[in-house]
Protein backbone atom coordinates (compact mmCIF):
# COMPACT_ATOMS: atom_id res chain seq x y z
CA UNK A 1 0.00 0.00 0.00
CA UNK A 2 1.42 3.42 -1.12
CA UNK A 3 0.70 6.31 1.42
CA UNK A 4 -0.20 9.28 -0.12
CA UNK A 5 2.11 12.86 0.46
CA UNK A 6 0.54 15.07 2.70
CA UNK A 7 0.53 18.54 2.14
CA UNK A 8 0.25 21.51 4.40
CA UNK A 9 -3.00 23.67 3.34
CA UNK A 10 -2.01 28.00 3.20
CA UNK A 11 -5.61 28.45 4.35
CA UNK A 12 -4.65 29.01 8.12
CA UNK A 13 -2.00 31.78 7.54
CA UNK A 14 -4.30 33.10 5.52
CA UNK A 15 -7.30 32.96 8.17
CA UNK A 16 -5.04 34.73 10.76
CA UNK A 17 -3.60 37.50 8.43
CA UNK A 18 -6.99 38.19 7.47
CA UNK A 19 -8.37 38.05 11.35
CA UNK A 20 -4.85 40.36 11.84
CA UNK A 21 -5.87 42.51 9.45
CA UNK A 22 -9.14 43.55 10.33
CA UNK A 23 -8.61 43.81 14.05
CA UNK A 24 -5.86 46.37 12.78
CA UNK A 25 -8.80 48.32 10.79
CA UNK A 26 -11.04 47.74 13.26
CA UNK A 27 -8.64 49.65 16.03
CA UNK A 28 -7.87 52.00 13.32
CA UNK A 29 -11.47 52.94 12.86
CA UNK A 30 -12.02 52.87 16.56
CA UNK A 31 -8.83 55.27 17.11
CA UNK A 32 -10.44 57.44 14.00
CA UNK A 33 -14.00 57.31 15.56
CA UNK A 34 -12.67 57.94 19.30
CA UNK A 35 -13.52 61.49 20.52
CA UNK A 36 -11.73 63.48 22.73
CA UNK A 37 -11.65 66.33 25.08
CA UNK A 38 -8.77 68.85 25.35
CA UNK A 39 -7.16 71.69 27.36
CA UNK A 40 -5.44 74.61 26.37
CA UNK A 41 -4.43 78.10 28.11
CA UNK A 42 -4.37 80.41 25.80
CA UNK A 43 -1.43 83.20 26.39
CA UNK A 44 -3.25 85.66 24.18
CA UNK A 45 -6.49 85.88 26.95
CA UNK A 46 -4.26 87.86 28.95
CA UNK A 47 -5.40 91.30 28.48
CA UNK A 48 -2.65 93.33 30.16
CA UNK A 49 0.30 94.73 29.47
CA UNK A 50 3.93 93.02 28.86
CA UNK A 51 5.80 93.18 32.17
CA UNK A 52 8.69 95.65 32.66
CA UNK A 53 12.31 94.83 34.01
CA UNK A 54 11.49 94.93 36.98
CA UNK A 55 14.08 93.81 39.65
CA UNK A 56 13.60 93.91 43.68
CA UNK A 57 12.18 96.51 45.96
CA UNK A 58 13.14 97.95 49.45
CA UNK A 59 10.05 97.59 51.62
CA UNK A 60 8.86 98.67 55.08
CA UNK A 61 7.39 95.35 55.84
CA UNK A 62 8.54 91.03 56.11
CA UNK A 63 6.14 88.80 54.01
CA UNK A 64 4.57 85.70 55.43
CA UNK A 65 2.06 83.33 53.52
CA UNK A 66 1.92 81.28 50.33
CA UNK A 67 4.89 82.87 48.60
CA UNK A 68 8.33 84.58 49.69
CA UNK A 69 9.41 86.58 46.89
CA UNK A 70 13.04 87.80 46.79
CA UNK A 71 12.22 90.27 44.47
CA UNK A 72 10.79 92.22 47.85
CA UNK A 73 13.49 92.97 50.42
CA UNK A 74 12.41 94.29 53.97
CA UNK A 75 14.45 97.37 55.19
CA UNK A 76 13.58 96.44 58.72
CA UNK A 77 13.99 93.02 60.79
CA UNK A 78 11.54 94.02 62.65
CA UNK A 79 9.35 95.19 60.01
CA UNK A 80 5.22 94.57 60.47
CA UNK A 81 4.28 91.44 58.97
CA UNK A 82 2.00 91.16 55.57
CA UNK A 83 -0.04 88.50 54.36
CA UNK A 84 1.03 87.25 50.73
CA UNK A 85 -1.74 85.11 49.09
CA UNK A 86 -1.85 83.66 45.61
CA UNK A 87 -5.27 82.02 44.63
CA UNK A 88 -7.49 80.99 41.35
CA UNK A 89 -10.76 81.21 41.05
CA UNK A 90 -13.19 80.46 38.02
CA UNK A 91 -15.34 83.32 37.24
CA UNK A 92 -17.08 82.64 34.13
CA UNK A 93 -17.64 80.36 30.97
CA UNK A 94 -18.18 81.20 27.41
CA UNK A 95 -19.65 78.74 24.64
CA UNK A 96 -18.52 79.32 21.18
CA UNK A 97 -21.99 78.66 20.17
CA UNK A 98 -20.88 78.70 16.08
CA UNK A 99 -18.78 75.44 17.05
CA UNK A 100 -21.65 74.01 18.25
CA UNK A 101 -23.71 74.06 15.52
CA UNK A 102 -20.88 73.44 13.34
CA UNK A 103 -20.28 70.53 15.82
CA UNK A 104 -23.83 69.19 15.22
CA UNK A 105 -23.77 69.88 11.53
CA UNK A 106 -20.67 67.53 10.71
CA UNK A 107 -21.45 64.71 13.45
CA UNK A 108 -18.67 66.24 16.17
CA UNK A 109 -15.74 66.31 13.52
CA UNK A 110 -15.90 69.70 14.38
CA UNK A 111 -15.20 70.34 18.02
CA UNK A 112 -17.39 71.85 20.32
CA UNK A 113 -15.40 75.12 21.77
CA UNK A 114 -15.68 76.57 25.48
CA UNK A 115 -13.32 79.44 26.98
CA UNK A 116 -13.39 79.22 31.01
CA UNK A 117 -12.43 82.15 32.24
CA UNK A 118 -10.60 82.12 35.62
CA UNK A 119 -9.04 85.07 37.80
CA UNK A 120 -5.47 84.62 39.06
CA UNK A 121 -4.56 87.46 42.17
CA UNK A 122 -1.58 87.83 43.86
CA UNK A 123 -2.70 90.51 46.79
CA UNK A 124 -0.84 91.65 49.83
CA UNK A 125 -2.61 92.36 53.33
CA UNK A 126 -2.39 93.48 56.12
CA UNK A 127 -4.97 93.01 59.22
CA UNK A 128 -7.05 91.23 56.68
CA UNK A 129 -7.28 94.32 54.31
CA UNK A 130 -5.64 94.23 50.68
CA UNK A 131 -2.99 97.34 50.60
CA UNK A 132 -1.83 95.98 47.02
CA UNK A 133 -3.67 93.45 44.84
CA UNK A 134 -2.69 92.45 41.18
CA UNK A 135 -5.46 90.62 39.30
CA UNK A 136 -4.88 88.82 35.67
CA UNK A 137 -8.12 87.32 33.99
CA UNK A 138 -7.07 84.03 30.79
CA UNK A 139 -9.15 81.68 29.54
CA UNK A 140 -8.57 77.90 28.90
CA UNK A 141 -9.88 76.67 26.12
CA UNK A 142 -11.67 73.69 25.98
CA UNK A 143 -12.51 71.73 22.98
CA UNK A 144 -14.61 68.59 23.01
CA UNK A 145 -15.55 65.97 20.24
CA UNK A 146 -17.78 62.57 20.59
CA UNK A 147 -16.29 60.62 17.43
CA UNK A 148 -13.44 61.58 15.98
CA UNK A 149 -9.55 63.02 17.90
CA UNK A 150 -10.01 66.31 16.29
CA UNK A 151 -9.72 68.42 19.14
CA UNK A 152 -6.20 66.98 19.39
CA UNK A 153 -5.36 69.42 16.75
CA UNK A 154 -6.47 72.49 19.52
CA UNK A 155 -5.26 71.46 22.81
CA UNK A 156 -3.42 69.21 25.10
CA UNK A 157 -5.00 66.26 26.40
CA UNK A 158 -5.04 66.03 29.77
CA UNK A 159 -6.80 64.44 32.82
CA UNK A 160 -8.36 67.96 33.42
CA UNK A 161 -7.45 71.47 33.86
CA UNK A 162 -5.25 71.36 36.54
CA UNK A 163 -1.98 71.23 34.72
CA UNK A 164 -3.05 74.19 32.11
CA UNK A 165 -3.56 76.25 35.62
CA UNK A 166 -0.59 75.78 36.43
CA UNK A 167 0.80 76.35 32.93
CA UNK A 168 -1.19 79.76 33.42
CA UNK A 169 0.28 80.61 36.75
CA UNK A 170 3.86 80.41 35.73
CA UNK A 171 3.42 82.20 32.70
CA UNK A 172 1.63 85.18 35.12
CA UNK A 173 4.00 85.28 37.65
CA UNK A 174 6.32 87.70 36.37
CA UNK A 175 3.15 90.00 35.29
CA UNK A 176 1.97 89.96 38.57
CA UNK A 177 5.51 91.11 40.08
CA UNK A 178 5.84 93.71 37.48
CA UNK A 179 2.19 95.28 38.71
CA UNK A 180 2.81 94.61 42.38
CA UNK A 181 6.04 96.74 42.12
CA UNK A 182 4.85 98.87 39.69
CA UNK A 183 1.97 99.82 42.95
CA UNK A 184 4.20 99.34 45.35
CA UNK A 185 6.92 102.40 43.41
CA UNK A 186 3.31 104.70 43.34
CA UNK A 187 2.66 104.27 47.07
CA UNK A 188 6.56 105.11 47.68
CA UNK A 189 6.20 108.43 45.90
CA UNK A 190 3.09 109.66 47.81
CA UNK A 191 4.51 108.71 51.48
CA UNK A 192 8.15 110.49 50.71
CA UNK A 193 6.31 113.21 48.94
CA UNK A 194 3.79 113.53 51.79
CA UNK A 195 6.88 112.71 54.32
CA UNK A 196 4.85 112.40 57.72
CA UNK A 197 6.35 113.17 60.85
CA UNK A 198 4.03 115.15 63.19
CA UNK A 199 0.94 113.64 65.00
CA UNK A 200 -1.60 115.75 62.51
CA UNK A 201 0.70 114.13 59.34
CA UNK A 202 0.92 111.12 59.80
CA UNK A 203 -3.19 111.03 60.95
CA UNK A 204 -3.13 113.53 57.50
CA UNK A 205 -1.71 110.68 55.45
CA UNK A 206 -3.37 107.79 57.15
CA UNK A 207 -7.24 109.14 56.46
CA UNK A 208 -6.01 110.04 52.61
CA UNK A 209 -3.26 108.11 50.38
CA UNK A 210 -2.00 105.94 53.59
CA UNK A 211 -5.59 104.26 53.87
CA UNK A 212 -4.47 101.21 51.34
CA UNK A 213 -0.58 101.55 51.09
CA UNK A 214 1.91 98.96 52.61
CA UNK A 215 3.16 101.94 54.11
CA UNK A 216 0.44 102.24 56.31
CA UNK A 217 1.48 100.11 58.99
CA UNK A 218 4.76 101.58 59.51
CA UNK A 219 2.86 104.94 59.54
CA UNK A 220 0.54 103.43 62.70
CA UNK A 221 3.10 102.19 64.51
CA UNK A 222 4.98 105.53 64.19
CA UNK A 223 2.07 107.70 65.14
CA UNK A 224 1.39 104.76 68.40
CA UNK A 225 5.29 106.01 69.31
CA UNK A 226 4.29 109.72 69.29
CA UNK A 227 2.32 109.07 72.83
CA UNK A 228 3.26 110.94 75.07
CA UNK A 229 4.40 108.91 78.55
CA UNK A 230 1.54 110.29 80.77
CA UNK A 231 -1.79 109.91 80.11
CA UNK A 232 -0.96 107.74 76.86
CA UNK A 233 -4.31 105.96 76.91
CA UNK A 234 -6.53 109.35 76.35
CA UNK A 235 -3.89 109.91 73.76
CA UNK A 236 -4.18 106.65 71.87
CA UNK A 237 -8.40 106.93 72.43
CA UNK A 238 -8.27 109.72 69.91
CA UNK A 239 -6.91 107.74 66.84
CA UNK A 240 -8.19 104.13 68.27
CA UNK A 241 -11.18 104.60 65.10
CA UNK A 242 -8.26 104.25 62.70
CA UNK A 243 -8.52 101.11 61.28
CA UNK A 244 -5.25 98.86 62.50
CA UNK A 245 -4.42 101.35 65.00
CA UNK A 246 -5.30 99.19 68.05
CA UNK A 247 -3.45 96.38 66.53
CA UNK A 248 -0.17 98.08 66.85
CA UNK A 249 -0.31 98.91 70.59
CA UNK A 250 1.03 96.79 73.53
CA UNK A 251 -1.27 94.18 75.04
CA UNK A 252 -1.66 96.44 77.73
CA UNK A 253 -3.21 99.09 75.77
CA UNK A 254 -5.03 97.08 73.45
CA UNK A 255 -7.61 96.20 76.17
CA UNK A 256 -8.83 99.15 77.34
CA UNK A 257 -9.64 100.13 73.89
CA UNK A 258 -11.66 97.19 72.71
CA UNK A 259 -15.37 97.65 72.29
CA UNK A 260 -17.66 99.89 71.36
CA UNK A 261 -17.57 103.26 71.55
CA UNK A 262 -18.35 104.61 74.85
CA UNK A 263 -17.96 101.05 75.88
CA UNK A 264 -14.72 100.13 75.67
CA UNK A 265 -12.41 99.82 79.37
CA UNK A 266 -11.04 102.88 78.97
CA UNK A 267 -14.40 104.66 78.51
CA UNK A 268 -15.82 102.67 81.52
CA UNK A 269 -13.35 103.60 83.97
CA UNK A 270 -13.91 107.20 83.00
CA UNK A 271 -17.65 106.70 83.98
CA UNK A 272 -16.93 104.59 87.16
CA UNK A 273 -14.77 107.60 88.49
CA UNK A 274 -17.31 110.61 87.49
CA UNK A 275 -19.48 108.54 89.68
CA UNK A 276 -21.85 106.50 87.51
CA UNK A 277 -23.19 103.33 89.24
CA UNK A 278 -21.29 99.67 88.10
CA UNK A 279 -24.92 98.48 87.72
CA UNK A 280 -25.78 100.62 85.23
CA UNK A 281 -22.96 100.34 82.65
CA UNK A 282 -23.69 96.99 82.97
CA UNK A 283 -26.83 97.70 81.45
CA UNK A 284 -25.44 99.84 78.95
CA UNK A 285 -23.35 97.03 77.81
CA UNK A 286 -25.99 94.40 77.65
CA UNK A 287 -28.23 97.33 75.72
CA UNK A 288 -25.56 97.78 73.67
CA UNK A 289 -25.42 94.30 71.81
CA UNK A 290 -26.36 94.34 68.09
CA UNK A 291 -29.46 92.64 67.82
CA UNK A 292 -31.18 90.70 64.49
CA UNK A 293 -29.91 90.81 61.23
CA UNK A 294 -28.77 93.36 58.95
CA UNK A 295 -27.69 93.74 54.92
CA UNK A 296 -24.08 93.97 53.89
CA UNK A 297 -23.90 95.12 49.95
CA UNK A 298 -21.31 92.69 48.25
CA UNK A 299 -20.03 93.20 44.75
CA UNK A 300 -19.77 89.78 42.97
CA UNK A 301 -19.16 89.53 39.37
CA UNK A 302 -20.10 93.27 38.77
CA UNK A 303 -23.78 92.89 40.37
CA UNK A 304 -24.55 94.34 44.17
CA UNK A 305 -26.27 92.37 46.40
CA UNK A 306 -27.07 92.58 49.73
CA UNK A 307 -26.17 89.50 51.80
CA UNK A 308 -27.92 88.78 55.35
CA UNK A 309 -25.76 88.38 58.19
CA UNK A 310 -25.65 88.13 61.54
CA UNK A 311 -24.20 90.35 64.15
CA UNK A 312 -20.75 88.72 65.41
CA UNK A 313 -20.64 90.82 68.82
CA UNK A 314 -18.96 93.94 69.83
CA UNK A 315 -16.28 93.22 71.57
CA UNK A 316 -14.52 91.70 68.74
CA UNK A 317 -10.71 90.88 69.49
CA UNK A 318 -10.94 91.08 73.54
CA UNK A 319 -9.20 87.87 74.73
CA UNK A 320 -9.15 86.59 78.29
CA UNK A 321 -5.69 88.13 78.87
CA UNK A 322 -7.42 91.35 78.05
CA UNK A 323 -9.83 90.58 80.45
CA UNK A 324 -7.30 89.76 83.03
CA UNK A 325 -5.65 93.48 82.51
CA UNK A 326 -8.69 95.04 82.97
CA UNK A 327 -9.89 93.30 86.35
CA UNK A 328 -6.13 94.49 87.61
CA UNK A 329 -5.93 97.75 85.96
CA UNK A 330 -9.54 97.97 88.72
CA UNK A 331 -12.83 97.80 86.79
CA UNK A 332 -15.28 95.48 88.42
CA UNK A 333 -14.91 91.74 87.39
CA UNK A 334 -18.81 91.37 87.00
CA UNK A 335 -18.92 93.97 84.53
CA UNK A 336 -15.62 93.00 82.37
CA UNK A 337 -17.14 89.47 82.70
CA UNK A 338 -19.72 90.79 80.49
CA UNK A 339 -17.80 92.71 77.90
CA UNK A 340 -17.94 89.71 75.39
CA UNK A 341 -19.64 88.91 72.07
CA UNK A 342 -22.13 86.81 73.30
CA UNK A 343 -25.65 87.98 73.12
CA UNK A 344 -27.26 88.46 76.16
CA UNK A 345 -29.76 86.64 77.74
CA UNK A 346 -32.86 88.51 78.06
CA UNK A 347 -33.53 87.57 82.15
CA UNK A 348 -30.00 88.62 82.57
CA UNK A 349 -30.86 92.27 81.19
CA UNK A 350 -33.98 92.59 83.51
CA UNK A 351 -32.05 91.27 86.41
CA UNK A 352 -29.18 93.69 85.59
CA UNK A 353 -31.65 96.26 85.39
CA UNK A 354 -33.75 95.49 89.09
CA UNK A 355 -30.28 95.15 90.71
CA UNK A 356 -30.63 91.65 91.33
CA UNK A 357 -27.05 91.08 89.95
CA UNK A 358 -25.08 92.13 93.26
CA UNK A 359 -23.94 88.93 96.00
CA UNK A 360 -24.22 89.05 99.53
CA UNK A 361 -20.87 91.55 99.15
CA UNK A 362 -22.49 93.81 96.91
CA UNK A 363 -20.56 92.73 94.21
CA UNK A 364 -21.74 92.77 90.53
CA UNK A 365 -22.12 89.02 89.38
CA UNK A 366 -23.04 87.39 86.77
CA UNK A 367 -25.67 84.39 87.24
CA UNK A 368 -24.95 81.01 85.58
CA UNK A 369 -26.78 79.70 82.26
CA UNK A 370 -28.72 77.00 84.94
CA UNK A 371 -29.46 80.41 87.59
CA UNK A 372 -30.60 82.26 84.47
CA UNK A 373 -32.63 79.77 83.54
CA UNK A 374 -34.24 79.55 87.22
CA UNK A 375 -35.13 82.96 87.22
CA UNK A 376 -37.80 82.32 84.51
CA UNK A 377 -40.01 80.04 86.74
CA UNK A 378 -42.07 81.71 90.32
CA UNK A 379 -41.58 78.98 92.80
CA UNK A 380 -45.53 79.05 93.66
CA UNK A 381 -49.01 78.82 92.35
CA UNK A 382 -49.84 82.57 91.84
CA UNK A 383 -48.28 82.88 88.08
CA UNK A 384 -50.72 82.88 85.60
CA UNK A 385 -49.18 80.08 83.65
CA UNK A 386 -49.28 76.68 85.66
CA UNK A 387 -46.16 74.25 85.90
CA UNK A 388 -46.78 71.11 84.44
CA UNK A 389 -43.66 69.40 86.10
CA UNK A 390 -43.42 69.87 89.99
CA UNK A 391 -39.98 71.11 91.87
CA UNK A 392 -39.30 67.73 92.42
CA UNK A 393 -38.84 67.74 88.25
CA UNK A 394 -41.76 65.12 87.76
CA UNK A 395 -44.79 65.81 86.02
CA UNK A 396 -47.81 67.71 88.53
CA UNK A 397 -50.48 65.47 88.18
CA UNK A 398 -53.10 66.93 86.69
CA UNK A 399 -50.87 66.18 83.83
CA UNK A 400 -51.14 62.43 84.53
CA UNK A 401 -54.83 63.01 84.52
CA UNK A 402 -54.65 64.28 80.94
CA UNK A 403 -51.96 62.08 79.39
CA UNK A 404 -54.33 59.05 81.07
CA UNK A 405 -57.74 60.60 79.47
CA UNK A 406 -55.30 60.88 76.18
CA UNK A 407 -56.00 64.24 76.03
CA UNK A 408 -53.47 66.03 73.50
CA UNK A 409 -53.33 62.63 70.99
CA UNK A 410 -54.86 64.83 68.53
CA UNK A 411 -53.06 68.15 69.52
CA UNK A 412 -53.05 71.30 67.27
CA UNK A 413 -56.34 70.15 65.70
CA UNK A 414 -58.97 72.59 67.94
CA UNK A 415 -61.78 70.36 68.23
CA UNK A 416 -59.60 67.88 68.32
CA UNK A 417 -57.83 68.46 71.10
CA UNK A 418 -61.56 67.66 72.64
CA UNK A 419 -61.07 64.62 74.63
CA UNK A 420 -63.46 62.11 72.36
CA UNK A 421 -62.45 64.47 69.46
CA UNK A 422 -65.21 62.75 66.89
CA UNK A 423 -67.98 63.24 69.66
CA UNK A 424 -66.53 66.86 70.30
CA UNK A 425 -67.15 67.29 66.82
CA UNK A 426 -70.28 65.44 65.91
CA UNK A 427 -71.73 67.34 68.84
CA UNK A 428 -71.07 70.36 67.30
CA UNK A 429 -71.96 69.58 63.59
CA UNK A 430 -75.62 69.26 65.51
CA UNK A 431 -75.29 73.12 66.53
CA UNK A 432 -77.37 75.44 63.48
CA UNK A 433 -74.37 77.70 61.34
CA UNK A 434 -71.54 76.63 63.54
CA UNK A 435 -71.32 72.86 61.51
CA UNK A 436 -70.38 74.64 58.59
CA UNK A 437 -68.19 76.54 60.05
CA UNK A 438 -65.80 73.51 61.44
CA UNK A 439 -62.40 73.39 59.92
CA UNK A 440 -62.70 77.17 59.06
CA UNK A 441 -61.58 80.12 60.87
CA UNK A 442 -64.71 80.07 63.48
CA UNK A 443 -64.81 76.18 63.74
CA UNK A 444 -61.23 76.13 64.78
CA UNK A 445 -61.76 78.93 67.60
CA UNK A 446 -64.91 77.43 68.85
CA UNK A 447 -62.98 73.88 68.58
CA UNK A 448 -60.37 75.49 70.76
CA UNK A 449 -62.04 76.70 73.10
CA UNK A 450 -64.71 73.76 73.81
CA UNK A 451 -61.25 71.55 73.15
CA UNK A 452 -59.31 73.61 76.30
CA UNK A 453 -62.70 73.52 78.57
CA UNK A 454 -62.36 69.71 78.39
CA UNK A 455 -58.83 69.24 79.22
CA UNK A 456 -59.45 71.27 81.54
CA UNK A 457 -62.04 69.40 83.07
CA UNK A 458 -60.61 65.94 82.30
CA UNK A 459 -57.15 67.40 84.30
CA UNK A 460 -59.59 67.97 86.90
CA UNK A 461 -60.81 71.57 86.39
CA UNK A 462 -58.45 75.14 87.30
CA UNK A 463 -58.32 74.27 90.78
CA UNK A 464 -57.07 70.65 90.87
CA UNK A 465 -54.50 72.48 88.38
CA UNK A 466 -53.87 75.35 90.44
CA UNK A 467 -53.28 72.90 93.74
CA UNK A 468 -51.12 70.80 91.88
CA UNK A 469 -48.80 72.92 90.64
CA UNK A 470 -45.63 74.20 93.51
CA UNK A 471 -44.13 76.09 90.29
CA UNK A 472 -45.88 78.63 88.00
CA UNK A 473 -44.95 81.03 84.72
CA UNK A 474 -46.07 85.07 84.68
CA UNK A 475 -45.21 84.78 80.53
CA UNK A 476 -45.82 81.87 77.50
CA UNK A 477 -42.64 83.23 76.68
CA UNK A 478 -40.65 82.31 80.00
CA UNK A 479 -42.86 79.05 80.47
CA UNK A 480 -41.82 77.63 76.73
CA UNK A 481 -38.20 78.79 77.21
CA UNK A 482 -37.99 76.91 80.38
CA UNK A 483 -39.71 73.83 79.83
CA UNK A 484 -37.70 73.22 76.81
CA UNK A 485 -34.35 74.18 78.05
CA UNK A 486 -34.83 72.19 81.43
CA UNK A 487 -37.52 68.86 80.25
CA UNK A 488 -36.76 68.73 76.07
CA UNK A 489 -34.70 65.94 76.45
CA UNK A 490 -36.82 63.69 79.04
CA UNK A 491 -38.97 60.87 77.23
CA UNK A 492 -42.04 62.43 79.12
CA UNK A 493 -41.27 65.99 77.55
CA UNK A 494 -43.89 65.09 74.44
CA UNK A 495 -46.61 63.72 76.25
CA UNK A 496 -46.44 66.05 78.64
CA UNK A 497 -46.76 69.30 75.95
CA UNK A 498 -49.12 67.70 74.11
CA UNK A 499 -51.25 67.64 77.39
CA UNK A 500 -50.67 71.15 78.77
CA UNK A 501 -50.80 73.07 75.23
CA UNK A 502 -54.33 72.04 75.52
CA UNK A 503 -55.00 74.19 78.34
CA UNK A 504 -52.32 76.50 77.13
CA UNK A 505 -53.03 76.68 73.02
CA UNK A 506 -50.70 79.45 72.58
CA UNK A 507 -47.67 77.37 74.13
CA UNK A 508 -47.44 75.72 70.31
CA UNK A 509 -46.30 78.23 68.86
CA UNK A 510 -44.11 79.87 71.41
CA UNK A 511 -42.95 76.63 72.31
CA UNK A 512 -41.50 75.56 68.46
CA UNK A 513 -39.88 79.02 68.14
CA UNK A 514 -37.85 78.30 71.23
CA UNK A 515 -33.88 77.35 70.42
């Protein structure tokens, strides 16, 4: 038997070029179809002009913060400090909306086009105000396309922004230190032209060119020095309104001049020796507190508006030590205790104002937030606003009586708060006009009112109430201020409300605009 030759068939090289070869157009169509989104700072956004040669400035002040420039050399050691901060912010975004449509029109081989706009600033400060502030507005463009790479051809392609920011900040450093000493130069002429040296100069230059000039707090500290050795406090009152004045004065100074005008230690002391009572500054300070809310106009992005905030006190920047200074420099300790930005109680400002603020020594003191608190509540029967927990802190039991007749499980519905609500009501659906009156304005009051005669009587009537109650409220106000402070927390404190507000309807309200 002859055996035949065998012979090697080309079809599976063939098979895996072809395979081969289409995976390599598939990628290539894939890599041509792929879409893309790019970065790109653009140089020619920057709208100012060309820095000069600038090279490094003597200045009156040391820099601390995000950036130590050399280019900025203090004169002085001992130099005040100023703040140098370097930030980005975006501000705004522009859509190209022609490469849009043209984006749309030829299935995103055009790229969409967006500009963001950002602000770069380089500012220095001083006490938290800006005395020189360069500000440089670019755009990075972005381009974006779904199916084809085309917006390689317009920007870099990166994992976002971040490193074209940082592109932008290098290339705006050196504009920013050509307008920062190109200010800095300007506010150098006006103080050596000006040249203060006197008391009335230097307070000359600070109200006019020295108000934003990193010369200004060499100026302060200068006219602080000019006090003469006796009577240096009147001397530094005068000028305290200046704006960073305090701030260059010893500690020792500093806290006599904190506060409000007419307020402040210094001011205090004056009053205390021309005779005026300790009692009633104190209630000049507590009167004194800024009270509610109040509009600040803020300029953002060109538009005013007025933003709602809340007073932050009045004796900003007074720290303990201060405190300390003042109790040994002789004011009395129950007033200084006071001179803080904390809002004042309101039973603290009518005890300061009976004189029930004094100790057995005659000394000014001021209660504890638990003592406060006390003085809200009559330790008898003979308020008009009944208790409904007992000194011993447990609920009077009248209360019991209601929670146990389940008086108050349909609170804040008027004839609801009858106890057998649906008889309370179908009882009065029998009653000619009033029936149609339920749920309105004249249902609700009568449902109220035959609602409170029943807890009433189902707690036992006024005087079961009255007897049963060792504690007692002359105000809703005080009576929902109290309750809440002392009981809120007490797994009773619900059950027991929803009980008394049914012979109390008004203590709802009051009671849910208590903090």
């Amino acid at each position: 038997m002859t055996s035949r030759p065998v012979h090697t068939s080309p079809k599976a090289p063939r098979t895996f070029l072809q395979r081969a070869g289409r995976a390599l157009i598939g990628l290539s169509i894939i890599v041509l179809l792929s879409g893309c989104q790019t970065f790109n700072f653009s140089p020619d956004s920057v709208q100012v002009t060309a820095p000069s040669a600038h090279g490094t400035a003597l200045v009156p002040f040391r820099l601390v913060g995000d950036d130590q420039p050399n280019w900025l050399i203090p004169a002085d050691g001992l130099a005040p400090e100023l703040t140098v901060t370097r930030q980005t912010e975006k501000t705004d975004q522009d859509t190209n909306w022609l490469s849009v449509l043209l984006y749309a029109v030829t299935l995103t081989l055009v790229p969409a086009h967006d500009e963001h706009i950002y602000t770069d600033s380089y500012e220095l400060s001083w006490q938290g105000e800006p005395l020189v502030k360069s500000e440089i507005e670019y755009t990075i463009d972005t381009y974006f396309t779904l199916y084809f790479p085309t917006a390689l051809f317009f920007g870099s392609l990166d994992s976002g922004p971040e490193i074209q920011q940082q592109i932008a900040r290098d290339y705006l450093y050196d504009f920013h230190k050509s307008q920062v000493l190109t200010a800095i130069d300007q506010q150098r002429e006006e103080f050596e032209l000006t040249d203060p040296q006197t008391r009335t100069e230097l307070a000359e230059y600070l109200l006019g060119p020295g108000q934003n000039s990193v010369y200004r707090p060499s100026a302060l500290i200068r006219l602080a020095e000019l006090a003469p050795k006796e009577d240096a406090l009147a001397y530094h009152a005068e000028h305290v309104s200046m704006p960073g004045y305090i701030q260059v004065l010893p500690e020792s100074d500093q806290a006599w001049l904190i506060g409000p005008q007419g307020l402040n230690g210094f001011d205090l002391q004056a009053e205390l020796n021309q005779g005026v009572a300790a009692d009633e500054l104190l209630v000049q300070v507590l009167n004194a507190y800024p009270e509610g809310e109040y509009a600040i106009p803020v300029v953002v992005n060109g538009q005013t508006t007025d933003i709602q905030e809340f007073p932050s006190g009045y004796y900003n920047g007074l720290t303990d030590n201060h405190r300390e200074i003042l109790k040994a420099g002789g004011l009395p300790s129950g007033l200084v205790d006071r001179m803080t930005n904390k809002a004042p109680d309101p039973q603290l400002l009518m005890a300061a104002r009976s004189g029930k603020l004094r100790d057995a020594d005659g000394n000014i003191r001021i209660p504890t937030e638990d003592e406060l608190l006390e003085q809200l509540v009559r330790h008898d029967n003979q308020g008009q606003y009944m208790s409904p927990y007992t000194s011993d802190d447990v609920l009077a039991e009248w209360v019991n009586s209601a929670i146990n007749a389940n008086i108050g499980a349909t609170a804040g519905t008027g004839v609801g708060a009858v106890a057998g609500a649906y008889l309370g009501e179908k009882a009065l659906e029998q009653i000619p006009f009033v029936g149609s009156f339920l749920g309105g304005a004249v249902g609700a009051e009568i449902g109220k009112s035959v609602g409170r005669e029943t807890a009433i009587s189902a707690s036992g009537g006024w005087e079961a109430i009255r007897a049963g109650s060792d504690r007692s409220f002359d105000d809703i106000a005080s009576m929902a201020r109290y309750l809440k402070a002392k009981y809120g927390t007490t797994e009773n404190f619900t059950d027991a409300m929803n009980a008394t507000r049914q012979i109390y309807p008004e203590l709802a309200e009051v009671l849910a605009q208590v903090r």
